[in-house]
N, C-alpha and C. Protein backbone atom coordinates (compact mmCIF):
# COMPACT_ATOMS: atom_id res chain seq x y z
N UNK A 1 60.96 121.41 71.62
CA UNK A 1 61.42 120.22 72.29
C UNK A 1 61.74 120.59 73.74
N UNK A 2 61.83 119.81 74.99
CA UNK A 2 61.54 120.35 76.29
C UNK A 2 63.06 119.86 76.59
N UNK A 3 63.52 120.94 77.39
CA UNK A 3 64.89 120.85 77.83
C UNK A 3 65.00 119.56 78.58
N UNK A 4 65.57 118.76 79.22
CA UNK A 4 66.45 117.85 79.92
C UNK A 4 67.41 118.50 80.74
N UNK A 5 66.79 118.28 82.26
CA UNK A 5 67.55 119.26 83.19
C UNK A 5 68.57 118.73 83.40
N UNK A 6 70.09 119.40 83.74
CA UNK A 6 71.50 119.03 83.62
C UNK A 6 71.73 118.19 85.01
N UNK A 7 72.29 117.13 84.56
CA UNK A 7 72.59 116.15 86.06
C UNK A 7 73.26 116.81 86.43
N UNK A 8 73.02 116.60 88.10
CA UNK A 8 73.73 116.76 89.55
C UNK A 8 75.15 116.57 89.11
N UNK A 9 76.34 117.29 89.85
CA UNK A 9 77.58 116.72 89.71
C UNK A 9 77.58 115.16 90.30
N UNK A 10 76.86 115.30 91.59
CA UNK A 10 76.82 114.45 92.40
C UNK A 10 76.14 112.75 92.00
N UNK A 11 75.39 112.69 91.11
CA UNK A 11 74.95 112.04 90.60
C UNK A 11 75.97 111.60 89.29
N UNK A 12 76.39 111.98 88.67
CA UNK A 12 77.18 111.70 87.52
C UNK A 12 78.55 111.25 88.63
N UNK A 13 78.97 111.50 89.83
CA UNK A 13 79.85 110.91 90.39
C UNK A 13 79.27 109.93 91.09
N UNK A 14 78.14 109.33 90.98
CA UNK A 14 77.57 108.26 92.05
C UNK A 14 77.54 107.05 90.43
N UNK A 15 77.46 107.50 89.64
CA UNK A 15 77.08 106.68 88.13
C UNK A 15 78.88 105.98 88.36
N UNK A 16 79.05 106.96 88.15
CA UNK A 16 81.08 106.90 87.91
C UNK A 16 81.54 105.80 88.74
N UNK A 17 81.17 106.15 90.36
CA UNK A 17 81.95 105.07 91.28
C UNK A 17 81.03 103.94 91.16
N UNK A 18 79.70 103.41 90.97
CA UNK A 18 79.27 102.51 90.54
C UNK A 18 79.93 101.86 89.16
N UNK A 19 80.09 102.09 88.11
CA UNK A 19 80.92 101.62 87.41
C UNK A 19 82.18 101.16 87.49
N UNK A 20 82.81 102.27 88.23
CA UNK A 20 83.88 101.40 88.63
C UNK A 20 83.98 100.20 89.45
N UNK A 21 83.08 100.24 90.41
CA UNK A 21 83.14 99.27 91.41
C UNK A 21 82.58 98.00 90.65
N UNK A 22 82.17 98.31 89.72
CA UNK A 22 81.50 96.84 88.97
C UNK A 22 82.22 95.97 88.23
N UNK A 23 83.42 96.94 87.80
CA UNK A 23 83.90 96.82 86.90
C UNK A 23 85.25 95.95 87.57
N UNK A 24 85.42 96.35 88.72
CA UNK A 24 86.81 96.28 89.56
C UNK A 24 86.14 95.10 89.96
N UNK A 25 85.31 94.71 90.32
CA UNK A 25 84.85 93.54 91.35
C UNK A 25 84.52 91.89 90.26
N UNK A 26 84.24 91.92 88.88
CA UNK A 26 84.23 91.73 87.82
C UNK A 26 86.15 90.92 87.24
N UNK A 27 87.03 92.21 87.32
CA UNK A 27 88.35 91.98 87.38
C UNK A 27 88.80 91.35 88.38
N UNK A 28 88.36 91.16 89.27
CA UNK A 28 88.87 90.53 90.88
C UNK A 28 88.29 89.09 90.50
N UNK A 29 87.42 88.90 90.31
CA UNK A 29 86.79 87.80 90.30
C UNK A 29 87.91 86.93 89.38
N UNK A 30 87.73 87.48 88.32
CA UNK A 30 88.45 86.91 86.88
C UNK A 30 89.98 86.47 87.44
N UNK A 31 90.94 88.04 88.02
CA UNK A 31 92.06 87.32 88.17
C UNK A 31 92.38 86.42 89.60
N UNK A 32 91.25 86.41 90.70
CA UNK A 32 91.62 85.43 91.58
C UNK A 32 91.37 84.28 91.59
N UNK A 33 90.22 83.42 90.22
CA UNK A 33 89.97 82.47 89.44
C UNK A 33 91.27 81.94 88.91
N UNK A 34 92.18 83.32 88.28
CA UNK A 34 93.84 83.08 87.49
C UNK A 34 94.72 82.65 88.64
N UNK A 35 94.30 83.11 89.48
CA UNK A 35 95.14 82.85 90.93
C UNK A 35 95.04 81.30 91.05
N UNK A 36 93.97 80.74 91.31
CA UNK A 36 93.79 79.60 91.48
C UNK A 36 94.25 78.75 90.71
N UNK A 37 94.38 78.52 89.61
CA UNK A 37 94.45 77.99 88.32
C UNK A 37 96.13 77.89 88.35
N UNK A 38 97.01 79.20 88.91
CA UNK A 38 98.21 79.10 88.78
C UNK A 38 98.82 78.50 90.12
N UNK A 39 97.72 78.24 91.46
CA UNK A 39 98.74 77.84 92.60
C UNK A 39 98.26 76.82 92.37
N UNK A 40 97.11 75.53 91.72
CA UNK A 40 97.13 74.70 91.53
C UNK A 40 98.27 74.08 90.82
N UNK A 41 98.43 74.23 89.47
CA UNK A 41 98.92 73.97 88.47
C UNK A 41 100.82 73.84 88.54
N UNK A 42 100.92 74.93 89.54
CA UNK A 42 102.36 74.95 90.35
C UNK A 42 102.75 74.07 91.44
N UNK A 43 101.45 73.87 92.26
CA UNK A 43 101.61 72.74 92.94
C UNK A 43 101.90 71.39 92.50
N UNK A 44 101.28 70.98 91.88
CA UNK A 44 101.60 69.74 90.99
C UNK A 44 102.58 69.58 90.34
N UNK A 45 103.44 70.82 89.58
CA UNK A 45 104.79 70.92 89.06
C UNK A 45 105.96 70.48 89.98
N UNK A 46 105.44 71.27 91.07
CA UNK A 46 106.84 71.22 92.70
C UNK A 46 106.53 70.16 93.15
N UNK A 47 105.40 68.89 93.03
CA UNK A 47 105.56 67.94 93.21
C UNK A 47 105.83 66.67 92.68
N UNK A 48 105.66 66.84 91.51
CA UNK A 48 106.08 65.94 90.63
C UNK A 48 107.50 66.67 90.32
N UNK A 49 108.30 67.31 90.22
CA UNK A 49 109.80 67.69 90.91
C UNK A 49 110.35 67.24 91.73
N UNK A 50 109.69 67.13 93.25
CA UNK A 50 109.92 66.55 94.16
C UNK A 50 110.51 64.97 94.34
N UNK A 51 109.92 64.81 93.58
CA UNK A 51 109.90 63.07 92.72
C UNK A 51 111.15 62.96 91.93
N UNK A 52 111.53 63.83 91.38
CA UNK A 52 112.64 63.83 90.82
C UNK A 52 112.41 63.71 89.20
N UNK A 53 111.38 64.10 88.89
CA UNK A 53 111.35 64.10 87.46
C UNK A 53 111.84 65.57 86.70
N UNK A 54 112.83 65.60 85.97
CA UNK A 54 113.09 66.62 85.13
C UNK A 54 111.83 67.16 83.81
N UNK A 55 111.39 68.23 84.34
CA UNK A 55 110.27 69.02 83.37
C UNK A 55 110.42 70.00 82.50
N UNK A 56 109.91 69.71 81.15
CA UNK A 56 109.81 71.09 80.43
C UNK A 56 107.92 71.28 80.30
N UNK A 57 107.66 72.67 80.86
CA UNK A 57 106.23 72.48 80.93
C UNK A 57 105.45 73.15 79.60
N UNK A 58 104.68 72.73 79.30
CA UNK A 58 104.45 73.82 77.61
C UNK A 58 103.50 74.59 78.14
N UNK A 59 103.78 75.59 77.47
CA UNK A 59 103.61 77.28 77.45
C UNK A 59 101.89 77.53 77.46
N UNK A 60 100.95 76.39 77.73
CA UNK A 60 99.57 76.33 77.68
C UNK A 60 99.18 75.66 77.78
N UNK A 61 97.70 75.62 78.38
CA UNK A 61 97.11 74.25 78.10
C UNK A 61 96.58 73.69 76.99
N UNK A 62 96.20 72.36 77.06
CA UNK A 62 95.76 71.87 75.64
C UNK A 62 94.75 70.87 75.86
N UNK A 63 93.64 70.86 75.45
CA UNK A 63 92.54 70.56 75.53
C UNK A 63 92.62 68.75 75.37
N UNK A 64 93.61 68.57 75.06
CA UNK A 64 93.93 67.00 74.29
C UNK A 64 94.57 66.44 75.56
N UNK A 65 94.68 66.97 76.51
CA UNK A 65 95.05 66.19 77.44
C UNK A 65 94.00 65.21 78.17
N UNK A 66 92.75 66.23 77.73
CA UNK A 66 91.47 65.09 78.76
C UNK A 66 91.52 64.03 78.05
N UNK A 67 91.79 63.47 77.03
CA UNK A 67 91.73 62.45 76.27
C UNK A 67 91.79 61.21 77.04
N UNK A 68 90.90 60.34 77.17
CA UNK A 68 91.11 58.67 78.34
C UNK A 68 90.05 59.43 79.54
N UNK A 69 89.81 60.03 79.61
CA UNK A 69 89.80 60.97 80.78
C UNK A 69 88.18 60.62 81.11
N UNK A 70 88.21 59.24 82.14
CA UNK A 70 86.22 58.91 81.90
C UNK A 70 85.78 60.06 82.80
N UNK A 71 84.95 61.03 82.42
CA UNK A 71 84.06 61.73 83.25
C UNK A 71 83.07 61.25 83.72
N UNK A 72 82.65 60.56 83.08
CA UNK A 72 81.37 59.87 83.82
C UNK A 72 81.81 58.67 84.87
N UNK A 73 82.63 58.86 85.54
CA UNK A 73 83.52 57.40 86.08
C UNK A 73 83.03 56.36 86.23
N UNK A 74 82.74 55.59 85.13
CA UNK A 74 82.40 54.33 85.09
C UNK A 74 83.68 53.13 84.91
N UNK A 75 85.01 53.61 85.02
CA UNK A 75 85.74 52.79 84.66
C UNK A 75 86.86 52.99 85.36
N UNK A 76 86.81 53.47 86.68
CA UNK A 76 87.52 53.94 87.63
C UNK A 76 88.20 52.41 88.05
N UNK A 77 89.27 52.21 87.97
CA UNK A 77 89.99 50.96 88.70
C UNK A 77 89.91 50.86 89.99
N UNK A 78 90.55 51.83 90.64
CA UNK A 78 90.49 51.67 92.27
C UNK A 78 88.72 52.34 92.89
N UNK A 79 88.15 51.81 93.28
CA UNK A 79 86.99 51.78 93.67
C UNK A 79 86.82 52.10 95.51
N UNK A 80 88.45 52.04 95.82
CA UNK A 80 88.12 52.65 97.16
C UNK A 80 87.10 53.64 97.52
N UNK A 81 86.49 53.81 98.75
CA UNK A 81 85.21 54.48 98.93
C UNK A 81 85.68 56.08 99.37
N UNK A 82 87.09 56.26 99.68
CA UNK A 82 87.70 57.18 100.50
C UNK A 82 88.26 58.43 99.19
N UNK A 83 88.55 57.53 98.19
CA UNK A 83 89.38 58.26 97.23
C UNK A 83 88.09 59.07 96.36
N UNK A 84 88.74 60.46 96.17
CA UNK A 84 87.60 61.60 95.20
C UNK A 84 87.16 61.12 94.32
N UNK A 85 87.35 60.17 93.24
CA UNK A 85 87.18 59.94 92.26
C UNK A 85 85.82 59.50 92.72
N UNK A 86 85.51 58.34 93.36
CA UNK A 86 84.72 57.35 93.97
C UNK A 86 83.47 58.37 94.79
N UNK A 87 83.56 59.81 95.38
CA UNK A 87 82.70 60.15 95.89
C UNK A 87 81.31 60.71 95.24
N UNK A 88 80.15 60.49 95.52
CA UNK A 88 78.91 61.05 95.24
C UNK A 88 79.50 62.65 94.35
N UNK A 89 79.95 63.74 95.32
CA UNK A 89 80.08 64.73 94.74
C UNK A 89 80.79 65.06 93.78
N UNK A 90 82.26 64.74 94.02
CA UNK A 90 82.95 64.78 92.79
C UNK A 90 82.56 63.90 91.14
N UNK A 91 81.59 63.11 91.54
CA UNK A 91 81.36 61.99 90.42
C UNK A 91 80.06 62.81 89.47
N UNK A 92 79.09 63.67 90.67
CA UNK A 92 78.40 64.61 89.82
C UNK A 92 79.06 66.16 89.45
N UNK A 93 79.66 66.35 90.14
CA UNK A 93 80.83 67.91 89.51
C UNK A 93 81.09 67.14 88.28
N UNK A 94 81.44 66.02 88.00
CA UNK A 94 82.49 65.96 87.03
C UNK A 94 81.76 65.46 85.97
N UNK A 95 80.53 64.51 86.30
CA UNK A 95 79.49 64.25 85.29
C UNK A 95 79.21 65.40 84.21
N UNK A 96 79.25 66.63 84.54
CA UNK A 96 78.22 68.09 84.76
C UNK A 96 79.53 68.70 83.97
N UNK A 97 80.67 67.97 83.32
CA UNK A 97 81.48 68.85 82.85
C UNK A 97 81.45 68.99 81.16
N UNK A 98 81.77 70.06 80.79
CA UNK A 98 81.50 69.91 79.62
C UNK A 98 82.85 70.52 78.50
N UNK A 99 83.56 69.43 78.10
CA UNK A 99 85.03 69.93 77.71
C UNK A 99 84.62 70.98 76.59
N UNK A 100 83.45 70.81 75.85
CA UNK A 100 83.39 71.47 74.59
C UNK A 100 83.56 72.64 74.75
N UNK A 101 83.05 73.16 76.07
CA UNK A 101 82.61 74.65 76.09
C UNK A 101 84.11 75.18 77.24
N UNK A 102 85.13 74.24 77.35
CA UNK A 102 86.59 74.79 78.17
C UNK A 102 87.14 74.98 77.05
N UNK A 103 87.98 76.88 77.74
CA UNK A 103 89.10 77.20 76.60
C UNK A 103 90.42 76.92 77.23
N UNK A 104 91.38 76.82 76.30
CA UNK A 104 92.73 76.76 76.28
C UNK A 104 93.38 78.08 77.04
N UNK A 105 94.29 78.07 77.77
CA UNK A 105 94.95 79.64 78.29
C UNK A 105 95.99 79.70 78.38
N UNK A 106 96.93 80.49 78.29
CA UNK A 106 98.30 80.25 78.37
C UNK A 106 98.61 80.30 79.79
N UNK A 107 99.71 79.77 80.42
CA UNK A 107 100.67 79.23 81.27
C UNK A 107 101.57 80.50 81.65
N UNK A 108 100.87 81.80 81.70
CA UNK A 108 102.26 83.13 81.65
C UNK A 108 102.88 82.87 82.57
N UNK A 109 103.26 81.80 84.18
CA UNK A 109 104.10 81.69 84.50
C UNK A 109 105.45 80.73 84.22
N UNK A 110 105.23 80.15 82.71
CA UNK A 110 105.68 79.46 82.12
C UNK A 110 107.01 79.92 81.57
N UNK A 111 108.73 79.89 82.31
CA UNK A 111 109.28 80.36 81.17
C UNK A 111 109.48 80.70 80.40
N UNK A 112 110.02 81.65 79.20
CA UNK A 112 110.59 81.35 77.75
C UNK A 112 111.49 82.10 77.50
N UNK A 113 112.09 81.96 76.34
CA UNK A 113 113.09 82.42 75.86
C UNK A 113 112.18 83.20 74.95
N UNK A 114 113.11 84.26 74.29
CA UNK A 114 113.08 85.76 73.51
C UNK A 114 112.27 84.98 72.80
N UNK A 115 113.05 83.92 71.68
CA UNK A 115 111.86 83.73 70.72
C UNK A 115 110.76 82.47 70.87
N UNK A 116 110.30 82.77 71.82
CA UNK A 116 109.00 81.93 71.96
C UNK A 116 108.92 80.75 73.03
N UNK A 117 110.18 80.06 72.63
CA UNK A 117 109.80 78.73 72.34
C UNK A 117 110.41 78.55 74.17
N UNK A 118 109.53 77.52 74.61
CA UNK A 118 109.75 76.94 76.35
C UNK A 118 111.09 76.61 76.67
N UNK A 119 111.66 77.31 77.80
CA UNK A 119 113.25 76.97 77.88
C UNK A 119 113.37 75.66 78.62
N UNK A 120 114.18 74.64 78.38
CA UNK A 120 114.48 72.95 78.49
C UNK A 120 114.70 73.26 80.17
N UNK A 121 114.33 72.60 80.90
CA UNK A 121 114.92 72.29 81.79
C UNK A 121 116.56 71.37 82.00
N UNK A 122 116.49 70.60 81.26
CA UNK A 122 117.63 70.39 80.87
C UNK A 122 117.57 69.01 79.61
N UNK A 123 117.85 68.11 78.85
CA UNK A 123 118.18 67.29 78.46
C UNK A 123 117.88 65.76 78.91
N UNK A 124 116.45 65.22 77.91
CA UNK A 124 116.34 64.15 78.56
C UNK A 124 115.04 64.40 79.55
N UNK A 125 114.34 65.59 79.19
CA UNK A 125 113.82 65.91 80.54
C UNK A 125 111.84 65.47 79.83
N UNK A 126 111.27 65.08 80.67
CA UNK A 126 109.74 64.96 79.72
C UNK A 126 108.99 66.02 80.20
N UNK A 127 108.04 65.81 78.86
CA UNK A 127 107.25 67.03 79.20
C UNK A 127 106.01 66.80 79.38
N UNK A 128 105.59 68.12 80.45
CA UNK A 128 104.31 68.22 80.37
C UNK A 128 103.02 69.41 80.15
N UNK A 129 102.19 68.51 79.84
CA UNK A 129 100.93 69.33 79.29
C UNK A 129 99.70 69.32 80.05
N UNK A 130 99.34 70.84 80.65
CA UNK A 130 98.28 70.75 81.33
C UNK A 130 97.09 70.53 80.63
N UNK A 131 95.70 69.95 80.97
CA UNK A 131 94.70 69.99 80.45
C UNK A 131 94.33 71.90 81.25
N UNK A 132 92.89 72.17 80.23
CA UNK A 132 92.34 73.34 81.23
C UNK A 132 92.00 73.18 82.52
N UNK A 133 92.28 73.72 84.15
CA UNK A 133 92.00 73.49 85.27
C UNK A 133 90.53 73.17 85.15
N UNK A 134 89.58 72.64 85.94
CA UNK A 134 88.05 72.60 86.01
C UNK A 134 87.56 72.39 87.30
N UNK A 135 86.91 73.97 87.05
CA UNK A 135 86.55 74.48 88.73
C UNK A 135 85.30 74.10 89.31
N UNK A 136 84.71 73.46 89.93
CA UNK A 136 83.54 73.51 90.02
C UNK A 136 82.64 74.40 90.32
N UNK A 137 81.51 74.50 89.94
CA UNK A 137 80.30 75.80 90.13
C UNK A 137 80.61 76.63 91.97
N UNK A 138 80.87 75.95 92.97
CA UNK A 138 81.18 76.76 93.74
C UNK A 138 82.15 76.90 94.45
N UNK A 139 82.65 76.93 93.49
CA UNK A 139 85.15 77.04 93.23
C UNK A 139 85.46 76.06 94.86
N UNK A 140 84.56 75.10 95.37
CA UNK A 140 85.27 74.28 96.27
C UNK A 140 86.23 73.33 95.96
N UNK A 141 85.82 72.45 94.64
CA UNK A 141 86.73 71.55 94.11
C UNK A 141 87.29 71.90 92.46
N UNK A 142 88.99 71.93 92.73
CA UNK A 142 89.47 71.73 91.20
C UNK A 142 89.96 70.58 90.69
N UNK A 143 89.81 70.11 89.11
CA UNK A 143 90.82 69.05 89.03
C UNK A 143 91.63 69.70 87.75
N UNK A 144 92.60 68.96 88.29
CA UNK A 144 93.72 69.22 87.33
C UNK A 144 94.21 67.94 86.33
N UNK A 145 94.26 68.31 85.15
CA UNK A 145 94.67 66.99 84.37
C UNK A 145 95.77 66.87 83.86
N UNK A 146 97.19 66.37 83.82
CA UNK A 146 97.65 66.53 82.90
C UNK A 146 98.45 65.57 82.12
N UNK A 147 99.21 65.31 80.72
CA UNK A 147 99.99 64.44 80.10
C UNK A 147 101.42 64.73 80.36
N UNK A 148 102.17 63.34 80.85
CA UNK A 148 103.43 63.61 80.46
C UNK A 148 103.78 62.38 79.36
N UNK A 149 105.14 63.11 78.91
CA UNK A 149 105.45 62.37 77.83
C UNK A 149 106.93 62.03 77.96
N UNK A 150 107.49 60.87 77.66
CA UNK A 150 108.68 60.83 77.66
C UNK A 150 109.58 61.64 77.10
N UNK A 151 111.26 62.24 77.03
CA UNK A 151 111.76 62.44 76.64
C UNK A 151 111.61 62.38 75.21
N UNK A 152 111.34 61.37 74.07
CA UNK A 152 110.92 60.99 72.95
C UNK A 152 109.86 60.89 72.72
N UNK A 153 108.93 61.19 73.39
CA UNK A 153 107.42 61.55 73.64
C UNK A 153 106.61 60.17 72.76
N UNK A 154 107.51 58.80 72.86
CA UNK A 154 106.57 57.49 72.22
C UNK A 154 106.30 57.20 73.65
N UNK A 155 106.30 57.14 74.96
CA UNK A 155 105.84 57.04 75.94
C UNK A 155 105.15 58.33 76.99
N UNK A 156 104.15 57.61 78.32
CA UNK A 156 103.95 58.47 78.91
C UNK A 156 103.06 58.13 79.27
N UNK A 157 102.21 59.05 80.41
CA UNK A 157 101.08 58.60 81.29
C UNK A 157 100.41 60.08 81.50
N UNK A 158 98.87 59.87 81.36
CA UNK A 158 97.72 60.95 81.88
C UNK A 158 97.72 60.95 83.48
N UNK A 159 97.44 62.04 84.38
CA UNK A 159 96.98 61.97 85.51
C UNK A 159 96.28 62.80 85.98
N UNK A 160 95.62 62.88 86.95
CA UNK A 160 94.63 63.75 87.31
C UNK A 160 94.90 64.11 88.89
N UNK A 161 94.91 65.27 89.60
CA UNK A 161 95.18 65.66 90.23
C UNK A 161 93.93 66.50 90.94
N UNK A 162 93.08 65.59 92.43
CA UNK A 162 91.69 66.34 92.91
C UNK A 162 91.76 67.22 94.04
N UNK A 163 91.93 68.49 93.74
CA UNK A 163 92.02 69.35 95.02
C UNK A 163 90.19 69.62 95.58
N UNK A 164 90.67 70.47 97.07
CA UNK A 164 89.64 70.53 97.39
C UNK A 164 89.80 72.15 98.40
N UNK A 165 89.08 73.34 98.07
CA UNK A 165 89.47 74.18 99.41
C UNK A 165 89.01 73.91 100.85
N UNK A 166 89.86 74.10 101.24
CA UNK A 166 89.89 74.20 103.14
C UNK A 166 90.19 75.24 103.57
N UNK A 167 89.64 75.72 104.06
CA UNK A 167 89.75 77.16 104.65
C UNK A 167 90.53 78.34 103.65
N UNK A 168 90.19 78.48 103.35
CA UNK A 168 90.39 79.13 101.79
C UNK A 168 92.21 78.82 101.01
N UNK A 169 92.49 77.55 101.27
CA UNK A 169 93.35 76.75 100.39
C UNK A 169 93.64 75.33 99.62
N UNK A 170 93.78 75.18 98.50
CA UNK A 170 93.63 73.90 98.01
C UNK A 170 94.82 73.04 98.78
N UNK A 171 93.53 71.90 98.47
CA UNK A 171 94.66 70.77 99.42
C UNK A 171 94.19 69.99 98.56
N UNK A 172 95.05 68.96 98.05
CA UNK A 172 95.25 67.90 97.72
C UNK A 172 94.64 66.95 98.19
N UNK A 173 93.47 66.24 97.37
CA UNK A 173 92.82 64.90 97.68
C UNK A 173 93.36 63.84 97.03
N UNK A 174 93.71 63.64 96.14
CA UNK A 174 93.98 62.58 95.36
C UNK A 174 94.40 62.89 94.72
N UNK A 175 95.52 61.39 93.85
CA UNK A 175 95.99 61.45 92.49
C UNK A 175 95.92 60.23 91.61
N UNK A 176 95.54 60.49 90.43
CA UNK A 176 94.91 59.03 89.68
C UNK A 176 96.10 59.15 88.73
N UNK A 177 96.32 58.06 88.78
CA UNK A 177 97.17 57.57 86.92
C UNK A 177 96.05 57.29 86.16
N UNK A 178 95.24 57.50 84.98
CA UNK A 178 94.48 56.74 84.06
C UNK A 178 94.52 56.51 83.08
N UNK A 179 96.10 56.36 82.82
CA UNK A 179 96.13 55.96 81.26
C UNK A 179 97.43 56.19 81.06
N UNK A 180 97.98 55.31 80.51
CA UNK A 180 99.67 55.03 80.26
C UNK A 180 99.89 54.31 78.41
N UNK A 181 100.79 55.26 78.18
CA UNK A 181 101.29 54.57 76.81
C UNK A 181 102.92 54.35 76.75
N UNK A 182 102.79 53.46 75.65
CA UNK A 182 103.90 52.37 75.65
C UNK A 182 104.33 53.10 74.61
């Protein structure tokens, strides 16, 4: 059988830092995607705060929030020409979405207590539930969805929240109510 001449050091260290670099650039990607997902998702918290609503936020998202949620916007109320919902692009980003194939993730900047469970903001306070963020194919536009629920959670309203980057930060385009229960 014919020997196999012994790699270069130099070569087995050119394999090495290629791997790593693939590997690292791979991880970057992934957690500055997490990045996004968490200064969105915080934004919308500190503003609906702002408002004065007392929040307990749950510990993940949940897929049941898109629920009402027309993607295909055919049933958009306000029809202004200015608002995201209403534009050419966002109406095909969002056409093009496909909830089946979004996972659920947890919220790790989410409070908690030792055993598990989301610490109250205080009493009386409603909660809310993010849908999964949904980025579009070239991370310019996110939307954010989410449910709140009353204190007794027999009331509450869906909303949707359309960012957009600008110079490499989301800004806020719009905000829809689309769906309210009694």
């Amino acid at each position: 059988m014919p020997q196999v001449p012994p790699i270069k050091k130099d070569v087995k260290m050119r394999i090495i830092i290629v791997i790593l670099l693939i590997a690292s650039n791979s991880g970057f990607a992934q957690s500055k995607h997490s990045d996004d997902r968490t200064l969105v998702h915080q934004y919308v918290l500190k503003n609906l705060k702002a408002e004065g609503n007392k929040l307990n936020v749950f510990p993940s998202t949940k897929k049941r929030s898109f629920d009402g949620f027309d993607f295909k916007a055919t049933s958009n109320l306000d029809q202004s020409p200015e608002k995201p919902w209403n534009k050419k692009e966002w109406i095909e980003f969002l056409s093009n979405v496909d909830t089946g194939a979004v996972k659920d993730y947890p919220l790790k900047w989410v409070k908690k207590q030792s055993n598990g469970a989301v610490k109250t903001a205080t009493p009386g306070s409603q909660t809310l539930i993010f849908a999964p963020a949904l980025f579009s194919a070239d991370n310019s536009k996110v939307l954010i969805i989410a449910a709140l629920y009353s204190p007794n959670r027999s009331s509450g309203s869906n909303m949707a929240w359309y960012f957009e980057r600008t110079e490499h930060k989301w800004q806020l385009k719009g905000v829809q109510t689309y769906l309210y229960r009694d």
